[in-house]
N, C-alpha and C. Protein backbone atom coordinates (compact mmCIF):
# COMPACT_ATOMS: atom_id res chain seq x y z
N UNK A 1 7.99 16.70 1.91
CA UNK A 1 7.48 15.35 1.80
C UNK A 1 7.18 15.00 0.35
N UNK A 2 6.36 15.78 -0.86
CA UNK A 2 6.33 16.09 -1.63
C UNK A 2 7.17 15.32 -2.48
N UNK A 3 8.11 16.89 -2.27
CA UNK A 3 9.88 16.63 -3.04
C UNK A 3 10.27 14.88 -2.90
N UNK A 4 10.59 14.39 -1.57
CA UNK A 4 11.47 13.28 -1.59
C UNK A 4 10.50 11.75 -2.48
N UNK A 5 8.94 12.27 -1.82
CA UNK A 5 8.00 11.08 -2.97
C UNK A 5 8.11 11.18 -4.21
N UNK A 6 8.26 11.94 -4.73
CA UNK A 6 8.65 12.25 -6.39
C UNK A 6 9.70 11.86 -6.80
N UNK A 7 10.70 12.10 -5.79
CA UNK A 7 12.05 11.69 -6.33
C UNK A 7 12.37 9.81 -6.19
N UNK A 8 11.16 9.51 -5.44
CA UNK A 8 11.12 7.76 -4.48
C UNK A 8 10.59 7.12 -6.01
N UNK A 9 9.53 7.88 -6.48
CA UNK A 9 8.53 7.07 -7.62
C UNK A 9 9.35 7.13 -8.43
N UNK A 10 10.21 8.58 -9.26
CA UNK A 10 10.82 8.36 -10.41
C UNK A 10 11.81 6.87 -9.95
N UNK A 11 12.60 7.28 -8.97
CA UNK A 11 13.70 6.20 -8.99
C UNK A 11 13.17 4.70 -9.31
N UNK A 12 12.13 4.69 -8.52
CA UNK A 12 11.33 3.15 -8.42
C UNK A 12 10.83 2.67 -9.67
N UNK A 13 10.44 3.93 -11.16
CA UNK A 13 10.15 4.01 -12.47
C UNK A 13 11.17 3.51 -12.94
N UNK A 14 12.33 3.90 -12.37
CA UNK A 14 14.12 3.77 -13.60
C UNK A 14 13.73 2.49 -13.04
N UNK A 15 14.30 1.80 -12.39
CA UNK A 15 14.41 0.24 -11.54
C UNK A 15 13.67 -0.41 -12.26
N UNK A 16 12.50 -0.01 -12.18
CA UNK A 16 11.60 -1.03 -12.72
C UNK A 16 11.65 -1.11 -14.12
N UNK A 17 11.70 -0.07 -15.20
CA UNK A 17 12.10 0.23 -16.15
C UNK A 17 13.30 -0.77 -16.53
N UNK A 18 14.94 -0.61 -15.94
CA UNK A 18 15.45 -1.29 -16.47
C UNK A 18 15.75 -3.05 -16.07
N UNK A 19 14.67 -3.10 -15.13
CA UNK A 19 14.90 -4.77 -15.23
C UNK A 19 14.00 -5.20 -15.72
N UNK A 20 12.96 -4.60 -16.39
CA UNK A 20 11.77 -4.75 -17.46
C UNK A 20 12.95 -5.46 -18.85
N UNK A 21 13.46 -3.82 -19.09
CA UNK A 21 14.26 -4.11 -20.39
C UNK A 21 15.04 -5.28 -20.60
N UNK A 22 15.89 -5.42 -19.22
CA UNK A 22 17.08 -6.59 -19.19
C UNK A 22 16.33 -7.58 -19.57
N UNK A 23 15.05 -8.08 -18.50
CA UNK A 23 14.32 -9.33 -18.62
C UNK A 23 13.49 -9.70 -19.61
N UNK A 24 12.73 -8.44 -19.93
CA UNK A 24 12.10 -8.56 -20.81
C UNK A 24 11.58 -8.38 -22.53
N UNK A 25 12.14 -6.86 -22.41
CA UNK A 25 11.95 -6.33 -23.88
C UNK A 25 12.74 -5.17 -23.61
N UNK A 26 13.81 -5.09 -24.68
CA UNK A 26 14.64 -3.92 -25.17
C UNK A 26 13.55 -2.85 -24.94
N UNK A 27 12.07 -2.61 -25.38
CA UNK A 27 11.66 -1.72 -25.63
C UNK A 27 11.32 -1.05 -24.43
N UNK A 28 11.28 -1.60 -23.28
CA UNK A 28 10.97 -1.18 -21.91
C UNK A 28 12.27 0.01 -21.51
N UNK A 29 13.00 -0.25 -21.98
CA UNK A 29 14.04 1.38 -21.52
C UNK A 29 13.69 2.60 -22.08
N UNK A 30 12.04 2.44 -22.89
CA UNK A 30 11.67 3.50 -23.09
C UNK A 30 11.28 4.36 -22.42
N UNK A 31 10.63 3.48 -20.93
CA UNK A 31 10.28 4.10 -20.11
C UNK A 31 11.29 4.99 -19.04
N UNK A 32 12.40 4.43 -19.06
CA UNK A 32 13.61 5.06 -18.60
C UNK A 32 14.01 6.66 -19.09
N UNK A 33 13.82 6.41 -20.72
CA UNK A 33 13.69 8.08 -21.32
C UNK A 33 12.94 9.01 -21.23
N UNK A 34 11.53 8.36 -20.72
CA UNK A 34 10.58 9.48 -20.49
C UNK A 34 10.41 9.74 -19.44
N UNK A 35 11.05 9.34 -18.30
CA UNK A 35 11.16 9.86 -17.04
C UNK A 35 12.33 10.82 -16.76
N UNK A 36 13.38 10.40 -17.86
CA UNK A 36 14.22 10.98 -17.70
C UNK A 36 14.02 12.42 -18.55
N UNK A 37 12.97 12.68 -19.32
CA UNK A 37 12.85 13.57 -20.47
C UNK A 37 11.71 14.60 -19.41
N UNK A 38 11.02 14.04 -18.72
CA UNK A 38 10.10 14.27 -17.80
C UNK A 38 10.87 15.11 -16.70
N UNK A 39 11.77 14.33 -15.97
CA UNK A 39 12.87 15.25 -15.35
C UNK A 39 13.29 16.51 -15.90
N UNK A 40 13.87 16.35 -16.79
CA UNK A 40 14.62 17.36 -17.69
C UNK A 40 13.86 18.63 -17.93
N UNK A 41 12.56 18.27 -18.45
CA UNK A 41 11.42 19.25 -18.54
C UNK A 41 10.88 19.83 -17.27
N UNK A 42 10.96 18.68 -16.12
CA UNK A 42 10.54 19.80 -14.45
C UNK A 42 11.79 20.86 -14.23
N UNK A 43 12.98 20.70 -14.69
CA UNK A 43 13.95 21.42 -14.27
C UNK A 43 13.73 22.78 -15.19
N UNK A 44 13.68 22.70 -16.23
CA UNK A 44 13.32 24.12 -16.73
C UNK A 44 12.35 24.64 -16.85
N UNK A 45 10.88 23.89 -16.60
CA UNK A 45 9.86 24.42 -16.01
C UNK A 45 9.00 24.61 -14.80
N UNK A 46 9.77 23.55 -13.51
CA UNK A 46 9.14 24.41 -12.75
C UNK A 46 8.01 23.72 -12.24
N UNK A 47 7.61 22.87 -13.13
CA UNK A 47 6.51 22.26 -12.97
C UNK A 47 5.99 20.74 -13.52
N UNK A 48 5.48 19.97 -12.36
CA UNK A 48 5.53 18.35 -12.40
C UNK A 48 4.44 17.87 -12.20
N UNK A 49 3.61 17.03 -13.06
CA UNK A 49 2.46 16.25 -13.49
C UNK A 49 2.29 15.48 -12.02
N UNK A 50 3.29 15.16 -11.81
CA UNK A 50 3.28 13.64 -10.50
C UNK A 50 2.89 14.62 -9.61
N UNK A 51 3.85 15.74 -9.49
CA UNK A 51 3.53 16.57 -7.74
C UNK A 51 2.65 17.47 -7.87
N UNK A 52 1.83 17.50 -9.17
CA UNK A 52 0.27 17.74 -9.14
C UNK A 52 -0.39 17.02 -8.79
N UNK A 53 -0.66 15.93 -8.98
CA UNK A 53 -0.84 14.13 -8.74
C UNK A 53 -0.99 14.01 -7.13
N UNK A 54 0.13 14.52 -6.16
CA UNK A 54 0.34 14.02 -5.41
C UNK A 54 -0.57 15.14 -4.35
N UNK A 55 -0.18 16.38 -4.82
CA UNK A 55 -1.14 17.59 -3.98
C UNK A 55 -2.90 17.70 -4.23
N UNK A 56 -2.97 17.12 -5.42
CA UNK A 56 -4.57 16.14 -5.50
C UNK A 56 -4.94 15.40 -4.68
N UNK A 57 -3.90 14.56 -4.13
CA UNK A 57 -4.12 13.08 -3.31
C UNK A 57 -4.19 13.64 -1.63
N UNK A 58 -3.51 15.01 -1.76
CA UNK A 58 -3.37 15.55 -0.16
C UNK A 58 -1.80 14.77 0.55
N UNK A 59 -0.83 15.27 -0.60
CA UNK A 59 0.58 14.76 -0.21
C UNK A 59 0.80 16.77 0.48
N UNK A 60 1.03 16.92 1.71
CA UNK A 60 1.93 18.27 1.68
C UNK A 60 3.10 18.20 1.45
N UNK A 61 3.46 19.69 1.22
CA UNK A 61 4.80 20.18 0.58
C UNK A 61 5.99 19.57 1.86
């Protein structure tokens, strides 16, 4: 349950991220990189801020 909410928020981050940018400010696809840099970093470590976040909140695995 976990897994698929993490993967629901990032996506819903990109989305929102790039129709920020389109509509609003170039600078909003920044947020696109740090989710995506954020990703990049759970894959070789193992370990994710959000699905700490979420097992705080009483999301189970």
């Amino acid at each position: 349950m976990k897994e698929r909410m993490i993967k629901g928020i990032a996506g819903t981050i990109i989305l929102i991220g790039l129709a920020l940018g389109y509509f609003v400010n170039e600078y909003f696809y920044l947020i696109n990189a740090f989710v995506g840099l954020n990703l990049l970093q759970t894959s070789f470590t193992k370990w994710c801020l959000l699905g700490d976040i979420l097992g705080g909140c009483g999301v189970k695995d």
